[in-house]
PDB file of N, CA and C in Angstrom:
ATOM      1  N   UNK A   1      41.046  94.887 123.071  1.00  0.00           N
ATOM      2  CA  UNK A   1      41.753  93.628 123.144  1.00  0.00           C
ATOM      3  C   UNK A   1      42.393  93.444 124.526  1.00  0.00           C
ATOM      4  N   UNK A   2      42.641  94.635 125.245  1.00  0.00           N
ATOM      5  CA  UNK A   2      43.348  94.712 126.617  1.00  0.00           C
ATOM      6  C   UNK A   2      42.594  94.321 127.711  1.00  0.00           C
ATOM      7  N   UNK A   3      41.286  94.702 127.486  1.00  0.00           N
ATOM      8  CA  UNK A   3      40.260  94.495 128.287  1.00  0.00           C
ATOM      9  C   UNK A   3      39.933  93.161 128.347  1.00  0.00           C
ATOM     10  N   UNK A   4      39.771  92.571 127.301  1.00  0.00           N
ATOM     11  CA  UNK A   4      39.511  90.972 126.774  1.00  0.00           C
ATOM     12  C   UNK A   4      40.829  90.243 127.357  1.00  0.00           C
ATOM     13  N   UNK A   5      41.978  90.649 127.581  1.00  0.00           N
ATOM     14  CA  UNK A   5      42.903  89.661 128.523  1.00  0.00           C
ATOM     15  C   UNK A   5      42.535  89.807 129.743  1.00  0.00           C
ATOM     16  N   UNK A   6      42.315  91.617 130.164  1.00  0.00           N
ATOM     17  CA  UNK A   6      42.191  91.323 132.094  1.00  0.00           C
ATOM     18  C   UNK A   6      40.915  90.523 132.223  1.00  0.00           C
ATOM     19  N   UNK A   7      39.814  90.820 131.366  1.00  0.00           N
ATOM     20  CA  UNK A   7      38.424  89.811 131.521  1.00  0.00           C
ATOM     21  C   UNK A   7      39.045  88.471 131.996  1.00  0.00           C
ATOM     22  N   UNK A   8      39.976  87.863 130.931  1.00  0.00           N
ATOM     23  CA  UNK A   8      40.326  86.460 130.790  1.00  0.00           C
ATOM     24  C   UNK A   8      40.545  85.846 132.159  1.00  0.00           C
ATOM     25  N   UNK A   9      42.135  86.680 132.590  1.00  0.00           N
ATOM     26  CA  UNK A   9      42.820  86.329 133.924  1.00  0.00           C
ATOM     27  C   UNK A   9      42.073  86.903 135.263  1.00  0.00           C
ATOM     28  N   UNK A  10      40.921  87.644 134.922  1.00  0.00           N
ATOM     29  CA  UNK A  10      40.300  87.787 136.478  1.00  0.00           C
ATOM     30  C   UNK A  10      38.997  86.679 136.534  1.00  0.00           C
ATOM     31  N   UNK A  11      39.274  85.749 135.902  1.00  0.00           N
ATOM     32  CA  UNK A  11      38.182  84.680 135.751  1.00  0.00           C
ATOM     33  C   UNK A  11      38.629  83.855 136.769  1.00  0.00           C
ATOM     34  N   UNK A  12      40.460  84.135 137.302  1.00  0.00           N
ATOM     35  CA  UNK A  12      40.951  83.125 138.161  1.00  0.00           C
ATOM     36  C   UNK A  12      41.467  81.840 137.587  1.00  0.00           C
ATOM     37  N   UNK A  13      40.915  81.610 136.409  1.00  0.00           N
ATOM     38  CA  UNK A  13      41.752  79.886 135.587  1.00  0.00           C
ATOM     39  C   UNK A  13      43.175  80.497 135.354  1.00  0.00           C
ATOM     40  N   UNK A  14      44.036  79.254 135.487  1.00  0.00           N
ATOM     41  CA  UNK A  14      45.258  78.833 135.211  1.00  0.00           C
ATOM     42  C   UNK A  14      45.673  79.057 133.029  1.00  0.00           C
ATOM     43  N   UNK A  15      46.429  79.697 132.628  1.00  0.00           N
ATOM     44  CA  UNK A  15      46.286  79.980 131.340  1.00  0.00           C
ATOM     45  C   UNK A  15      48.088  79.707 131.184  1.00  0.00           C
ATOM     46  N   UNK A  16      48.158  79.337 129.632  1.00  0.00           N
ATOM     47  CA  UNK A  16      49.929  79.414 129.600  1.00  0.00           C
ATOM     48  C   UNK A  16      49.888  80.788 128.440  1.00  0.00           C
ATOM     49  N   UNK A  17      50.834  81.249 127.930  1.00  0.00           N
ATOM     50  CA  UNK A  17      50.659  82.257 126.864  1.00  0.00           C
ATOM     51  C   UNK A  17      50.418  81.937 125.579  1.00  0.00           C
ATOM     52  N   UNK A  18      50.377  80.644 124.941  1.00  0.00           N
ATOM     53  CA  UNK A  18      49.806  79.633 123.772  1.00  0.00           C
ATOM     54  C   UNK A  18      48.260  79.547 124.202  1.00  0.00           C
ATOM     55  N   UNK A  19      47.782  79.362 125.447  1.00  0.00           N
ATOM     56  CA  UNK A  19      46.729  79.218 125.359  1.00  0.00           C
ATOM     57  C   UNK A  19      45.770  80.759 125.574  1.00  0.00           C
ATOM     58  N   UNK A  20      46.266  81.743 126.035  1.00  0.00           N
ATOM     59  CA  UNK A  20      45.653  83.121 126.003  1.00  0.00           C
ATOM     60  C   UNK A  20      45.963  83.758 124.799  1.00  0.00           C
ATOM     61  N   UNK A  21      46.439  83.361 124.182  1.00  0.00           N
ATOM     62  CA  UNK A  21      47.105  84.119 122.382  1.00  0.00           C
ATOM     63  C   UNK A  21      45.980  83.449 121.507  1.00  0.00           C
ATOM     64  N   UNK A  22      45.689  81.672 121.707  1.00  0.00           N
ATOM     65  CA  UNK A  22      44.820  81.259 120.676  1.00  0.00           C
ATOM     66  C   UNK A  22      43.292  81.353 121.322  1.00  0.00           C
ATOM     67  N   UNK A  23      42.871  81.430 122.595  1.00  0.00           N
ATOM     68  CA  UNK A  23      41.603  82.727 123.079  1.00  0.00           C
ATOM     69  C   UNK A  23      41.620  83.628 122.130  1.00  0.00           C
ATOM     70  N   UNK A  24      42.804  84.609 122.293  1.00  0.00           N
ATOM     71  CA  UNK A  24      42.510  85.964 121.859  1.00  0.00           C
ATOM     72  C   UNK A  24      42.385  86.325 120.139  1.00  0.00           C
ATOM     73  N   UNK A  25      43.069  85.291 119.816  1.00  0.00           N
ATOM     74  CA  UNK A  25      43.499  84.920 117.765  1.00  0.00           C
ATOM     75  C   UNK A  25      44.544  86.290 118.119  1.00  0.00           C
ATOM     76  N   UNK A  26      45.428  86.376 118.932  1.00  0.00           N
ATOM     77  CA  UNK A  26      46.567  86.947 118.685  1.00  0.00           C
ATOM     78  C   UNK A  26      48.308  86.175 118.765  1.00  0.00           C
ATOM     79  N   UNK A  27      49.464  87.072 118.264  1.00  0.00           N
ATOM     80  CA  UNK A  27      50.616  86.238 118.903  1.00  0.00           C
ATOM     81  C   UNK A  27      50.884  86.294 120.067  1.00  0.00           C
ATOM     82  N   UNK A  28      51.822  85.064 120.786  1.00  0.00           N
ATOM     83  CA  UNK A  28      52.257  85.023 122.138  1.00  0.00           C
ATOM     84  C   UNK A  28      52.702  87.131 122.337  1.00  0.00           C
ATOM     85  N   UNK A  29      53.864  86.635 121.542  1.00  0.00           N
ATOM     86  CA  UNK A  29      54.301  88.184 121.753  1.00  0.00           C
ATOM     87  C   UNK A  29      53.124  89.159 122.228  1.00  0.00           C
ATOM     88  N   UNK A  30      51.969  89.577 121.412  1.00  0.00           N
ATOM     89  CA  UNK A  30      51.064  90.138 121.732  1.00  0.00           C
ATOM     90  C   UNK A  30      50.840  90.193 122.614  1.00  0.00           C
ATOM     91  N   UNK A  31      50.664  89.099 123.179  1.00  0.00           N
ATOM     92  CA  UNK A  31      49.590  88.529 124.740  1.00  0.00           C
ATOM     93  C   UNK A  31      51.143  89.378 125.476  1.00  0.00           C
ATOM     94  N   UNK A  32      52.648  88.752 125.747  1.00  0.00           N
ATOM     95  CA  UNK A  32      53.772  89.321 126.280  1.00  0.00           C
ATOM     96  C   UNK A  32      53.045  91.005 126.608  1.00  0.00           C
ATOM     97  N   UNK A  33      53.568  91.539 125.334  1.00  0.00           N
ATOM     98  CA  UNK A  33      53.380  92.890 125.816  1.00  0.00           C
ATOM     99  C   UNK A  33      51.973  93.336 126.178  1.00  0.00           C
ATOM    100  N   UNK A  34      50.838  92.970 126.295  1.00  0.00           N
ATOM    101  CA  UNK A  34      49.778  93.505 126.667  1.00  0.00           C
ATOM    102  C   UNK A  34      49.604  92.978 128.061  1.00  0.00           C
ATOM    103  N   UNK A  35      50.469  92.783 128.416  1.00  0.00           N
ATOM    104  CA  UNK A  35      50.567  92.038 129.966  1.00  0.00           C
ATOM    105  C   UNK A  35      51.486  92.868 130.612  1.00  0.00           C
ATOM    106  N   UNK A  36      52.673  93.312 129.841  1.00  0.00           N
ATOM    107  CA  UNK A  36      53.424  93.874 130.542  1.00  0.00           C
ATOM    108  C   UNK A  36      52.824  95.234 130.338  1.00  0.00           C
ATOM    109  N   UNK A  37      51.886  95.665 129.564  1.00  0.00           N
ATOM    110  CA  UNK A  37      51.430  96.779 129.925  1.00  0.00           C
ATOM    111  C   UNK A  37      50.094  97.040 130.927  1.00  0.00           C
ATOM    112  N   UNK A  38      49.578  96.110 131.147  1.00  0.00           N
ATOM    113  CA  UNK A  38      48.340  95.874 132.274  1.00  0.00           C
ATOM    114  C   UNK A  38      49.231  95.711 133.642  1.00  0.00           C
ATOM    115  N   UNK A  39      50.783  95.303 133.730  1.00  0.00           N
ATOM    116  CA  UNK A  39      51.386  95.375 134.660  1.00  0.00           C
ATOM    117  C   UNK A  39      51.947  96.866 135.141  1.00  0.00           C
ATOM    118  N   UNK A  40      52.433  97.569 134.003  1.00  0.00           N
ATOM    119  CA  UNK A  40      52.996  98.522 134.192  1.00  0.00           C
ATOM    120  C   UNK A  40      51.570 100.116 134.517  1.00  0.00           C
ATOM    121  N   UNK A  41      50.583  99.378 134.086  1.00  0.00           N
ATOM    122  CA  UNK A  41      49.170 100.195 134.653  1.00  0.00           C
ATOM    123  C   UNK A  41      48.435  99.513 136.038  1.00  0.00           C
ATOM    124  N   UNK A  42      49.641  98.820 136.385  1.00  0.00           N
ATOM    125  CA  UNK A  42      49.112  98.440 138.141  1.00  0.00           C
ATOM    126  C   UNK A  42      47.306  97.294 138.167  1.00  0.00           C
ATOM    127  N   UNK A  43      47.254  96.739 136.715  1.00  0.00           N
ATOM    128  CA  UNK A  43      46.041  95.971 136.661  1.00  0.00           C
ATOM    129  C   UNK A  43      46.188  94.732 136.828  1.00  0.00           C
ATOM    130  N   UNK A  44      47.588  93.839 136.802  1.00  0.00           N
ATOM    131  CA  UNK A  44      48.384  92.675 137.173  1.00  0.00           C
ATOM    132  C   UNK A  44      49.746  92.755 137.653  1.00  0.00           C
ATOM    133  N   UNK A  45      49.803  91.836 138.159  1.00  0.00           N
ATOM    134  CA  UNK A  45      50.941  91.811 138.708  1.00  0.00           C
ATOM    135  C   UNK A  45      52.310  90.675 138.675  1.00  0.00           C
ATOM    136  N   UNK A  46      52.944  90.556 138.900  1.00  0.00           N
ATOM    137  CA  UNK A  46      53.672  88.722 138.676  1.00  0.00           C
ATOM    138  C   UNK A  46      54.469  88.461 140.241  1.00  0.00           C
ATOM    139  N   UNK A  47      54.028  87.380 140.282  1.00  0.00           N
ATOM    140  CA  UNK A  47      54.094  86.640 141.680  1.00  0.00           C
ATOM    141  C   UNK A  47      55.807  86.007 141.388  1.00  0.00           C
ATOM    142  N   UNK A  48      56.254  86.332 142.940  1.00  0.00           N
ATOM    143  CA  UNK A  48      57.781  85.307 142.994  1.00  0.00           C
ATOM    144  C   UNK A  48      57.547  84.024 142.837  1.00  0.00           C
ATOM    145  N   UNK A  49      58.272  83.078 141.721  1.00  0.00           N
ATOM    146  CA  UNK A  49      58.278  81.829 141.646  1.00  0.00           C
ATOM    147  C   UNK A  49      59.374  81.255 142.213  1.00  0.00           C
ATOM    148  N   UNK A  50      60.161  81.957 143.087  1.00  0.00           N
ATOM    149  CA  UNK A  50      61.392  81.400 143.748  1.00  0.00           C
ATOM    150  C   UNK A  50      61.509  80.648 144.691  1.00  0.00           C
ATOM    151  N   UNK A  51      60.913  80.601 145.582  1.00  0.00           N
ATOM    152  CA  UNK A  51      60.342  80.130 146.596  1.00  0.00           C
ATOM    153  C   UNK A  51      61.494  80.307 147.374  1.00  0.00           C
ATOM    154  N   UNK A  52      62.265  81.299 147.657  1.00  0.00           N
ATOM    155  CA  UNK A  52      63.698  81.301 148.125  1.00  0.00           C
ATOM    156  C   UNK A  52      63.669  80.642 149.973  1.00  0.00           C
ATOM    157  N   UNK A  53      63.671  79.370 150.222  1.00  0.00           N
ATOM    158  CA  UNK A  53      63.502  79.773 152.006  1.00  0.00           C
ATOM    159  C   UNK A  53      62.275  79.852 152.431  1.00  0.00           C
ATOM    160  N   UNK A  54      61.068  79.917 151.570  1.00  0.00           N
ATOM    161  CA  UNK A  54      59.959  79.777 152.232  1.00  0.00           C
ATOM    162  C   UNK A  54      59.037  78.693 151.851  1.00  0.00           C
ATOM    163  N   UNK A  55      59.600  77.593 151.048  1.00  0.00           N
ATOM    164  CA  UNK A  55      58.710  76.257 151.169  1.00  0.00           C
ATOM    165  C   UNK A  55      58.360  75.768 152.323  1.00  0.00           C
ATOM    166  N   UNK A  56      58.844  75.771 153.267  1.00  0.00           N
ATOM    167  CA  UNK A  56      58.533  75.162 154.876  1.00  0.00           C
ATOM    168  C   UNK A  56      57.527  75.137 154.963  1.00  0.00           C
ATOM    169  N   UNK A  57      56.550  76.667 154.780  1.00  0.00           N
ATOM    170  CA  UNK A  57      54.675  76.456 155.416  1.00  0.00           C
ATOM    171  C   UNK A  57      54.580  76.714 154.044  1.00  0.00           C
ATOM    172  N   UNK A  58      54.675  76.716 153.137  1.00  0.00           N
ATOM    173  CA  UNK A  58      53.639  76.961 151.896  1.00  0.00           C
ATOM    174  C   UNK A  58      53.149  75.389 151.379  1.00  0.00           C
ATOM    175  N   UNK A  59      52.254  76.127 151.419  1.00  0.00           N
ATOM    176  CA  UNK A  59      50.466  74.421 150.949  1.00  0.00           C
ATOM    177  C   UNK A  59      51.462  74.363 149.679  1.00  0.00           C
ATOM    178  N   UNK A  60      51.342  74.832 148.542  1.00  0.00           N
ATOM    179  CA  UNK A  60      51.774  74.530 147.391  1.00  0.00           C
ATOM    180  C   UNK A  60      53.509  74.513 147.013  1.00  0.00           C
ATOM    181  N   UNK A  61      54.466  73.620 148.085  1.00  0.00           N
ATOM    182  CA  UNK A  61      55.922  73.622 147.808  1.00  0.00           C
ATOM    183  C   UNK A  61      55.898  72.624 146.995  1.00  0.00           C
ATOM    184  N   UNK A  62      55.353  71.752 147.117  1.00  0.00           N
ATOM    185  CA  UNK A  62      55.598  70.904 146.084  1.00  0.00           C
ATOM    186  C   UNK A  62      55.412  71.161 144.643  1.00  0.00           C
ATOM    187  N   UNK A  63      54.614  71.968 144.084  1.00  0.00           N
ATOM    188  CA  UNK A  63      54.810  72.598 142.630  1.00  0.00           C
ATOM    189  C   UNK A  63      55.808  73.615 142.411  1.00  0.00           C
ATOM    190  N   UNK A  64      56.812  73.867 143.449  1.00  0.00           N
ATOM    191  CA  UNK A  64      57.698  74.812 143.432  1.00  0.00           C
ATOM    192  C   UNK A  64      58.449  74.521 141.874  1.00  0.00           C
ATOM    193  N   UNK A  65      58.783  72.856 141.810  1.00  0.00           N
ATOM    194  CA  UNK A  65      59.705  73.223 140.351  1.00  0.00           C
ATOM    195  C   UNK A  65      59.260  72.674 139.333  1.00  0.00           C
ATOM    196  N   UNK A  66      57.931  72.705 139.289  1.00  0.00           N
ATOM    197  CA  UNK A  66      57.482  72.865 137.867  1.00  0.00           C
ATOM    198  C   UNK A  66      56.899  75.209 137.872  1.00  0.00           C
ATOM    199  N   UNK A  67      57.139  75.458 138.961  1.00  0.00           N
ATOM    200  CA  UNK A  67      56.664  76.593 138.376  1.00  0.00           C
ATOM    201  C   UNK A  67      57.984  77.470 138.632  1.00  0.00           C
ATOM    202  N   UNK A  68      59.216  76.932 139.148  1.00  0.00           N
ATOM    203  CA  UNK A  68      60.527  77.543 139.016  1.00  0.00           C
ATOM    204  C   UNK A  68      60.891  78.108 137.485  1.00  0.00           C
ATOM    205  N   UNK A  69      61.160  79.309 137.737  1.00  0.00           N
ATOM    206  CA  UNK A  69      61.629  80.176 136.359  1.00  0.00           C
ATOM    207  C   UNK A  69      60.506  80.793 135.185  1.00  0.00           C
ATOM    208  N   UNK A  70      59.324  80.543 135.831  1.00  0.00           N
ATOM    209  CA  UNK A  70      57.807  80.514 134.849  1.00  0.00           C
ATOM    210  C   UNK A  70      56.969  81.715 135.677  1.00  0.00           C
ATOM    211  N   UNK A  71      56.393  82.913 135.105  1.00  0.00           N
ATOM    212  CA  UNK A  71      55.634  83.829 134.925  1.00  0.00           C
ATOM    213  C   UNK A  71      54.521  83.577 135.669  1.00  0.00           C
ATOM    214  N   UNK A  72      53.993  83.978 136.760  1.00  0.00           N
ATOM    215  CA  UNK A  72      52.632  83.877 137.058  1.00  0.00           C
ATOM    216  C   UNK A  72      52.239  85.185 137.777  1.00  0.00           C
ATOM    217  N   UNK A  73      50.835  85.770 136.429  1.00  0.00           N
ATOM    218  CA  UNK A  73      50.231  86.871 136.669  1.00  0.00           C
ATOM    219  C   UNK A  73      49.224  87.137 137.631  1.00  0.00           C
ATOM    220  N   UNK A  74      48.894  87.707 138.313  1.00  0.00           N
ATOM    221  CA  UNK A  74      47.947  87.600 139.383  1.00  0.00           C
ATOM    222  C   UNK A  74      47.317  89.022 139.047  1.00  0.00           C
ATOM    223  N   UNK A  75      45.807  89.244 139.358  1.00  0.00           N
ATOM    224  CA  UNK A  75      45.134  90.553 139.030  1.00  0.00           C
ATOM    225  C   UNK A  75      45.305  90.959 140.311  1.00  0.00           C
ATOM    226  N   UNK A  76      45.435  92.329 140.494  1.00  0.00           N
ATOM    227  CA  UNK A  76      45.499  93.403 141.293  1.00  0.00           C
ATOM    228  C   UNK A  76      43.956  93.633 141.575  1.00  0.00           C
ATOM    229  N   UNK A  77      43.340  94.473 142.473  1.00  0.00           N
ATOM    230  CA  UNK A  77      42.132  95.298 143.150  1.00  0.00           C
ATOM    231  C   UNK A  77      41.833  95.983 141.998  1.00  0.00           C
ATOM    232  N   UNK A  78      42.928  96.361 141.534  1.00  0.00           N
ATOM    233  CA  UNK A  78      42.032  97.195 140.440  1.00  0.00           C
ATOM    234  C   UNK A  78      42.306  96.824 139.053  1.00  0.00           C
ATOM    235  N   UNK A  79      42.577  95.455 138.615  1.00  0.00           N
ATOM    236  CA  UNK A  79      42.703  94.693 137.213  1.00  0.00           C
ATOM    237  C   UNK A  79      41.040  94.304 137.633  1.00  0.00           C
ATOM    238  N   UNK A  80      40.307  94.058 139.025  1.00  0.00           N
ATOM    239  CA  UNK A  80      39.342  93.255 139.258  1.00  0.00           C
ATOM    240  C   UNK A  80      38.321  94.137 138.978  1.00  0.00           C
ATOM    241  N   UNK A  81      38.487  95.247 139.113  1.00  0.00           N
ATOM    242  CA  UNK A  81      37.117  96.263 139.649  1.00  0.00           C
ATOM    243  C   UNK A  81      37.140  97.104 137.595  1.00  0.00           C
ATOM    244  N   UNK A  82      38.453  96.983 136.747  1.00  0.00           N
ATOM    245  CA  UNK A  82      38.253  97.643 135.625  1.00  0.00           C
ATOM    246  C   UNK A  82      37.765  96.310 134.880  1.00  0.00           C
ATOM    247  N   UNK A  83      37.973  94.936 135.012  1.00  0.00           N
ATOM    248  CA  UNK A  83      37.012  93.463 134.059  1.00  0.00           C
ATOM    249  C   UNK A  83      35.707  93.582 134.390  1.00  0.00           C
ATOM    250  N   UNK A  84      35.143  93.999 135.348  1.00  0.00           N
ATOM    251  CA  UNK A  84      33.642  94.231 135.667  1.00  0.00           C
ATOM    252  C   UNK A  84      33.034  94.301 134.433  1.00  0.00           C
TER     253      UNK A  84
END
């Protein structure tokens, strides 16, 4: 089932945790901790949504506050090379 999330998120699409839970026919919770354990095995990671001081050159400041305070997982080198 762990494998079937990093598959999911190294596809690169945009997912919320309602929509990777009803993919998987599991609960949010589920999806929660099997994330934080693909994190804590260095296979994802979660990106700063703060944007503290550095909107100036970033292409994407303008989505700064719809993605202020919100989770975004990013696969690691090696979340990419174990979804193979």
């Amino acid at each position: 089932m762990i494998l079937e999330l990093l598959k999911l998120l190294a596809v690169g699409s945009s997912y919320t945790l309602t929509s990777l839970a009803e993919a998987l026919d599991v609960s949010e919770a589920l999806v929660e901790q099997m994330l934080t354990d693909l994190e804590r095995g260095g296979y994802v990671s979660t990106a700063d949504t703060s944007c503290a001081g550095q909107c100036a050159g970033c292409p994407s400041s303008g989505l700064c506050a719809l993605l202020h305070g919100k989770r975004i997982w990013t696969v690691t080198a090696k979340g990419l090379q174990a979804a193979r």
